[in-house]
C-alpha atoms as a PDB file:
ATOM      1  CA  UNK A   1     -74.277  91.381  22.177  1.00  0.00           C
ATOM      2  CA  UNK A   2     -73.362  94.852  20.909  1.00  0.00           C
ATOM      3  CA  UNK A   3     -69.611  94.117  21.289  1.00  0.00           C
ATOM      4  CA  UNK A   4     -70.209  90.410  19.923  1.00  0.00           C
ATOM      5  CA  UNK A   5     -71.815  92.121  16.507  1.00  0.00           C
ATOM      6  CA  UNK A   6     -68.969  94.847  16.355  1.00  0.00           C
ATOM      7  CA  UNK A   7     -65.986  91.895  16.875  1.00  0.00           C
ATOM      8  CA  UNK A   8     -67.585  89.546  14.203  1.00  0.00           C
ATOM      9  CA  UNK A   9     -67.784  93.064  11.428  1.00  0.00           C
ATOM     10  CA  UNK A  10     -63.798  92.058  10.656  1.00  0.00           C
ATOM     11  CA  UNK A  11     -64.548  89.853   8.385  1.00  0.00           C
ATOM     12  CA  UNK A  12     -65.692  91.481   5.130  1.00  0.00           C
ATOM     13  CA  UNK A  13     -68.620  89.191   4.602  1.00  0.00           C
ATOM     14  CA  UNK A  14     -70.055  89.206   8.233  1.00  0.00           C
ATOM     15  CA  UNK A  15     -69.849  93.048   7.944  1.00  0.00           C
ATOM     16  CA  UNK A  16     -73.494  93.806   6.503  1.00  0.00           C
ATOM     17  CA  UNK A  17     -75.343  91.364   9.040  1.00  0.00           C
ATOM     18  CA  UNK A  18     -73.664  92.541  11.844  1.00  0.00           C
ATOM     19  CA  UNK A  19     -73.730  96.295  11.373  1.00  0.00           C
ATOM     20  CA  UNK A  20     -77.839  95.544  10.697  1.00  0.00           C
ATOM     21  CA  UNK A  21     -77.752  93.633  14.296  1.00  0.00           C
ATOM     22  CA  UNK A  22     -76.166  96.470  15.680  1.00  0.00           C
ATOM     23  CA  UNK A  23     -78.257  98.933  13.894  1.00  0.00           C
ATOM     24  CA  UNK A  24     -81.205  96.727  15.647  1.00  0.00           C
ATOM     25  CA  UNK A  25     -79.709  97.005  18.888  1.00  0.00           C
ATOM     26  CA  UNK A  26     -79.128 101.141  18.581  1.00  0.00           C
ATOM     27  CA  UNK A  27     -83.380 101.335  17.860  1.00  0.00           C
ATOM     28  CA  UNK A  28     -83.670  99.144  20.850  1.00  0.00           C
ATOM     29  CA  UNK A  29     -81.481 101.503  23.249  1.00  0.00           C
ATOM     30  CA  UNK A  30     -83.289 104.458  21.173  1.00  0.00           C
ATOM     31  CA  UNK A  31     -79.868 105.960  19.495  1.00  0.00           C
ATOM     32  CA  UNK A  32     -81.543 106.636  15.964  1.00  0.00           C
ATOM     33  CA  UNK A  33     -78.523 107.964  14.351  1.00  0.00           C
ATOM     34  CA  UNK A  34     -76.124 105.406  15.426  1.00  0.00           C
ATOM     35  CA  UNK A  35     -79.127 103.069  14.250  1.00  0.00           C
ATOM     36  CA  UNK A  36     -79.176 104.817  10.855  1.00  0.00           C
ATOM     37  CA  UNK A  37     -75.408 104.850  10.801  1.00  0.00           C
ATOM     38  CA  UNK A  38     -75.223 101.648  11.128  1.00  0.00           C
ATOM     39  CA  UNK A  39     -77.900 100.551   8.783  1.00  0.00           C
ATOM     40  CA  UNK A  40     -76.025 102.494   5.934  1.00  0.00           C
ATOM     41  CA  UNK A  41     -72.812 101.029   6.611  1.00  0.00           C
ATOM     42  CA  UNK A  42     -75.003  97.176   6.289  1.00  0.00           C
ATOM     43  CA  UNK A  43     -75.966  98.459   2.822  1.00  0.00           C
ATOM     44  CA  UNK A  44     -72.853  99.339   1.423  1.00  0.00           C
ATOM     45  CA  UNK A  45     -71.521  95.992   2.109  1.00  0.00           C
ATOM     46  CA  UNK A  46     -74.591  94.576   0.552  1.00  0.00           C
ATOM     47  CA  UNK A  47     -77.679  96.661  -1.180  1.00  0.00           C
ATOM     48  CA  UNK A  48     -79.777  93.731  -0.914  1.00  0.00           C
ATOM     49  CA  UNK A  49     -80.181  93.384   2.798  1.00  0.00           C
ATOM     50  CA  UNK A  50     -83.991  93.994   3.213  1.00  0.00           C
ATOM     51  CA  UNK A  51     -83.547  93.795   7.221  1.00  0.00           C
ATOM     52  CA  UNK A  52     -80.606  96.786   6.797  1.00  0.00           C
ATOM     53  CA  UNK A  53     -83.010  99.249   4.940  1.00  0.00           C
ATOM     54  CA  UNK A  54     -86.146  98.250   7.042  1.00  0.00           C
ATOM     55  CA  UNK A  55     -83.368  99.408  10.126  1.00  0.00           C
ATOM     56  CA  UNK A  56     -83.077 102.334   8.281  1.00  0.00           C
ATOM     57  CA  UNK A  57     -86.308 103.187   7.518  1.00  0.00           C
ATOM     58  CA  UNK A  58     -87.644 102.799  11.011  1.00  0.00           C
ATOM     59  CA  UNK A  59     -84.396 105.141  12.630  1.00  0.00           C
ATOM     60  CA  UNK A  60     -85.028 107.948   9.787  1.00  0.00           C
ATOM     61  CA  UNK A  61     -89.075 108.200  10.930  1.00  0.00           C
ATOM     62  CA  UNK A  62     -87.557 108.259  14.772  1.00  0.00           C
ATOM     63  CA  UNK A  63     -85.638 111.271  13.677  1.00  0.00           C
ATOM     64  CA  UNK A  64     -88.660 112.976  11.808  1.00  0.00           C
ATOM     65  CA  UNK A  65     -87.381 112.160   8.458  1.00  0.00           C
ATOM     66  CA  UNK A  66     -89.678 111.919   5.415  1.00  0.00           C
ATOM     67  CA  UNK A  67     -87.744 108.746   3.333  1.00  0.00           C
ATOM     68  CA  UNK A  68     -91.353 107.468   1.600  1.00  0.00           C
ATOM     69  CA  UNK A  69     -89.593 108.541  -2.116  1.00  0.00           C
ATOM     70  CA  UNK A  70     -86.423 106.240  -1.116  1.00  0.00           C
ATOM     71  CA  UNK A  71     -89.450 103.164   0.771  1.00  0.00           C
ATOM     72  CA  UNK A  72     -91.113 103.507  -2.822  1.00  0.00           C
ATOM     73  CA  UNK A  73     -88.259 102.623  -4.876  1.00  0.00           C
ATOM     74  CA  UNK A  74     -87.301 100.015  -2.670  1.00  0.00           C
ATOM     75  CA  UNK A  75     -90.685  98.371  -2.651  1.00  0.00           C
ATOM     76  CA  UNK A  76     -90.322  99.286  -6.440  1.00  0.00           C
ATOM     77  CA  UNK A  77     -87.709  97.313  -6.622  1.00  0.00           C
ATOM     78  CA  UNK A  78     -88.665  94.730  -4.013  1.00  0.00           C
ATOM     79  CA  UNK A  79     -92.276  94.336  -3.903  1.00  0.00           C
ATOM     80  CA  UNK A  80     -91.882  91.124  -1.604  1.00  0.00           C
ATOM     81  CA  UNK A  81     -90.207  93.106   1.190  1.00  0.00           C
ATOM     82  CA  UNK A  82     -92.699  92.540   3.374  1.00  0.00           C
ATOM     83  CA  UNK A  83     -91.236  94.443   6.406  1.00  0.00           C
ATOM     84  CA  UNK A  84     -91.028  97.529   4.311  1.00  0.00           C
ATOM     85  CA  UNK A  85     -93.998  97.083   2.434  1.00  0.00           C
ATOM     86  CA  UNK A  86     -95.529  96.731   6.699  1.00  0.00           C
ATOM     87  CA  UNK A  87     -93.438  99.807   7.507  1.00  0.00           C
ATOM     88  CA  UNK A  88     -95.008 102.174   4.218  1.00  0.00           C
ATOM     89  CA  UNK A  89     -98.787 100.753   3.975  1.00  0.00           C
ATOM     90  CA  UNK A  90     -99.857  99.429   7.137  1.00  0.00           C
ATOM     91  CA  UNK A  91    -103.566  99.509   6.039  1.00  0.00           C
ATOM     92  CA  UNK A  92    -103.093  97.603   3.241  1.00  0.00           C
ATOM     93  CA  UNK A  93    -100.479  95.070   4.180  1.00  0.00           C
ATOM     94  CA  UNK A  94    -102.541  92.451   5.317  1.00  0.00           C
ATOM     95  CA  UNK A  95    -104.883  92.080   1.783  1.00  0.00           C
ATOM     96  CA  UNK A  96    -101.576  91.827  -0.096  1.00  0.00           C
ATOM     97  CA  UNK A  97    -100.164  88.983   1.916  1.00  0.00           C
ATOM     98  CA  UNK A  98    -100.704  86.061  -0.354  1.00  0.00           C
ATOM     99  CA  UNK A  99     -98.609  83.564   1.561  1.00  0.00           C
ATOM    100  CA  UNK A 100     -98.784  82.273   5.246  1.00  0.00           C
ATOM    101  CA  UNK A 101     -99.477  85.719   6.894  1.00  0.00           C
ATOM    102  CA  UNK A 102     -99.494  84.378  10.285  1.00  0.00           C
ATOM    103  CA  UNK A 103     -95.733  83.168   9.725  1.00  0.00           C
ATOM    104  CA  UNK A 104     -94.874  86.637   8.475  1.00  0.00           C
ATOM    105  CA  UNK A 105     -96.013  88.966  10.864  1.00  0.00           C
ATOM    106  CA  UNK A 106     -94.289  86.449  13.666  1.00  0.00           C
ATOM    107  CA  UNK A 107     -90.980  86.599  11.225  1.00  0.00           C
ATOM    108  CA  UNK A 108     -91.798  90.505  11.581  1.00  0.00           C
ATOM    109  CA  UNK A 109     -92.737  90.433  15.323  1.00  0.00           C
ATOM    110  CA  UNK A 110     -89.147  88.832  15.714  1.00  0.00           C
ATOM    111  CA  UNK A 111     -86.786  91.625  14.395  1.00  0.00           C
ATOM    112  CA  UNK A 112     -89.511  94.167  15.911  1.00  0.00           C
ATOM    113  CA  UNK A 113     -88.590  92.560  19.096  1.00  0.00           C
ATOM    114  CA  UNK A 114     -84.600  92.834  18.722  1.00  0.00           C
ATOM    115  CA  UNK A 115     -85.423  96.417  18.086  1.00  0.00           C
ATOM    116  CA  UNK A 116     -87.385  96.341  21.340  1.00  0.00           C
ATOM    117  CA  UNK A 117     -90.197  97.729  19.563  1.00  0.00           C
ATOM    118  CA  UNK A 118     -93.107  96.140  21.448  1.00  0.00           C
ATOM    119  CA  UNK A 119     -96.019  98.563  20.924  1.00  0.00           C
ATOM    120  CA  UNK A 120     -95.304  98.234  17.190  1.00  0.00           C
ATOM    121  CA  UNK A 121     -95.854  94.337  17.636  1.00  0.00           C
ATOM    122  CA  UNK A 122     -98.720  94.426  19.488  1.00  0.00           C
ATOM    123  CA  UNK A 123    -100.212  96.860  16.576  1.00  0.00           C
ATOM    124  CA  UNK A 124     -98.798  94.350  14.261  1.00  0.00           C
ATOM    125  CA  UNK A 125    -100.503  91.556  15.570  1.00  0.00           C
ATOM    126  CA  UNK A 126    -103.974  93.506  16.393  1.00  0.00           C
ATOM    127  CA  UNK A 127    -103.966  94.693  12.795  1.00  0.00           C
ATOM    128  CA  UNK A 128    -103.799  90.796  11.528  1.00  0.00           C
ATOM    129  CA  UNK A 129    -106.382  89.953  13.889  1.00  0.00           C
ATOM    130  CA  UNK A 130    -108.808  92.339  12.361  1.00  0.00           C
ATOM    131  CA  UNK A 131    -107.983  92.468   9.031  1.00  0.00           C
ATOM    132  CA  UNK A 132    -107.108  89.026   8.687  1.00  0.00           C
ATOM    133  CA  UNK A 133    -108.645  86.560  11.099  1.00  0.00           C
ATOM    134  CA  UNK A 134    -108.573  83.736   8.427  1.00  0.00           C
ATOM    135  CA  UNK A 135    -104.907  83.723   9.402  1.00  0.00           C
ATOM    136  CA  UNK A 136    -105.293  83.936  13.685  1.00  0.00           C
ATOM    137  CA  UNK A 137    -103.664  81.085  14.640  1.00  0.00           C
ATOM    138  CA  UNK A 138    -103.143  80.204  18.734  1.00  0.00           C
ATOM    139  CA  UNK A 139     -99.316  81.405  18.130  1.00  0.00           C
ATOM    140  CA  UNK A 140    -100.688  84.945  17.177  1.00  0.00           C
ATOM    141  CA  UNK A 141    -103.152  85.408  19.700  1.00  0.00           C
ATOM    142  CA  UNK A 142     -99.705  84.107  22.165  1.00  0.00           C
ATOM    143  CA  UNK A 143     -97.685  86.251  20.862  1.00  0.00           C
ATOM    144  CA  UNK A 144    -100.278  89.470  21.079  1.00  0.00           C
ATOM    145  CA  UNK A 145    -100.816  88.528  24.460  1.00  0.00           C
ATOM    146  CA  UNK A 146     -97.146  88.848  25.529  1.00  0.00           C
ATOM    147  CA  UNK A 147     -96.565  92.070  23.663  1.00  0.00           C
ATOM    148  CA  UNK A 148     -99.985  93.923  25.076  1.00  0.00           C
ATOM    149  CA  UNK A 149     -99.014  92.636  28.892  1.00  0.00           C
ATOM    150  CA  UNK A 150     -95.407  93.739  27.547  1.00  0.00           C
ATOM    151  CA  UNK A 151     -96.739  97.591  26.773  1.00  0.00           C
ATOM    152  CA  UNK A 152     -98.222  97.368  30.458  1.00  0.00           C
ATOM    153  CA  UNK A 153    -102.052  96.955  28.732  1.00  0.00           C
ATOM    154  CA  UNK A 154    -103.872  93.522  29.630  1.00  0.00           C
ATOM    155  CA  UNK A 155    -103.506  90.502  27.598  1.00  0.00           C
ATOM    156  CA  UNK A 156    -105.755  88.482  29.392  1.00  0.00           C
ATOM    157  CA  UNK A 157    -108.150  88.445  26.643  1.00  0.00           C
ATOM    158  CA  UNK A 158    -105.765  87.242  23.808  1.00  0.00           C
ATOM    159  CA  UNK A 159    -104.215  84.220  26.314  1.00  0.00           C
ATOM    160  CA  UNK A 160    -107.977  83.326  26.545  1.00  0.00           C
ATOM    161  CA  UNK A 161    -108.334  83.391  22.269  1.00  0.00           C
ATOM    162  CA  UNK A 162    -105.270  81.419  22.256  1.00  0.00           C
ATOM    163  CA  UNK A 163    -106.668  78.012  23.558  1.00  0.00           C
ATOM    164  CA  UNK A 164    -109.625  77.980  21.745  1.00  0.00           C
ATOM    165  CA  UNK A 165    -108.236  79.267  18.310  1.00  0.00           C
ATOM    166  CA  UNK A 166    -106.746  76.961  15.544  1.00  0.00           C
ATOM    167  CA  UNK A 167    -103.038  75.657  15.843  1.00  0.00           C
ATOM    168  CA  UNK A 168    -102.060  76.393  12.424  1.00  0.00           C
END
C-alpha cells in the first residue's frame, strides 16, 4: 500500500491524502519522522486536512515533542476536530461529544487502526464505556473486544457485553 499511496501523490490533488496515508502507514511501522515528514508535506497541499495534523500530532509526541501550543490553535481554529480534540483532552472528550459518540470513536478507532495503534483503541473504547455508557452500543463492546484480545489482554468479557447490549 505504501508504494500504491506514493504512485497516486503525482497528481497535485491526490497529493495531501496520500502523503497523510503514508504518514499513517510510517506510525504503523513506527518511523515517526518519516510519519511527521509526511504529515507536513499533506498540509502544505491542503491546511485543512484534520487527519494530516492528527498524523502529525501523534508522530511529534512519539518523538518526545511538546506541540500542545500548535493542538490549541488548531482546536482553536477547529473545535469539531474530534481526533485532535481526543488526542489533547482525553478526559474530557467524551462530555463534549454532542453527536453520535459511538460512531465517532469507531470513525477514530478506524484511522487508529491504519496507524496500527491498537492499545490506543482499546483505551479509546474503554474510556467511552466508562464515561459514556449511554452511547455503548454492541459494535463498541465488538470492537473493544478485538482490540484488548489484539494487545494480547482478554476480551472475553466485552464479546460477552456485546450480545446483550443495544444495537444502536
Amino acid at each position: 500500500a505504501y508504494d500504491d499511496y506514493y504512485r497516486a501523490a503525482w497528481a497535485a490533488d491526490c497529493v495531501g491524502k496520500a502523503m497523510t496515508r503514508i504518514g499513517m502507514l510510517d506510525i504503523r511501522n513506527k518511523d515517526y519522522a518519516a510519519a511527521l515528514s509526511h504529515a507536513e508535506t499533506a498540509l502544505e497541499h491542503g491546511k485543512s486536512n484534520n487527519l494530516a495534523f492528527a498524523v502529525k500530532l501523534i508522530a511529534s509526541e512519539k518523538l518526545g515533542w511538546d506541540v500542545r501550543d500548535e493542538a490549541g490553535a488548531h482546536r482553536a481554529e477547529d473545535p469539531l476536530d474530534y481526533f485532535v480534540n481526543y488526542l489533547c483532552e482525553k478526559d474530557a472528550f467524551y462530555a463534549g461529544l454532542r453527536c453520535d459518540a459511538a460512531q465517532i470513536c469507531l470513525d477514530l478507532a478506524a484511522d487508529m487502526d491504519t496507524m496500527g495503534l491498537y492499545g490506543e483503541i482499546a483505551e479509546l473504547l474503554r474510556g467511552l464505556v466508562e464515561k459514556r455508557p449511554d452511547a455503548t452500543v454492541s459494535m463498541i463492546w465488538y470492537a473493544l473486544a478485538y482490540y484488548t484480545d489484539k494487545i494480547g489482554q482478554d476480551g472475553t468479557a466485552d464479546y460477552r457485553r456485546a450480545v446483550i447490549a443495544p444495537i444502536g
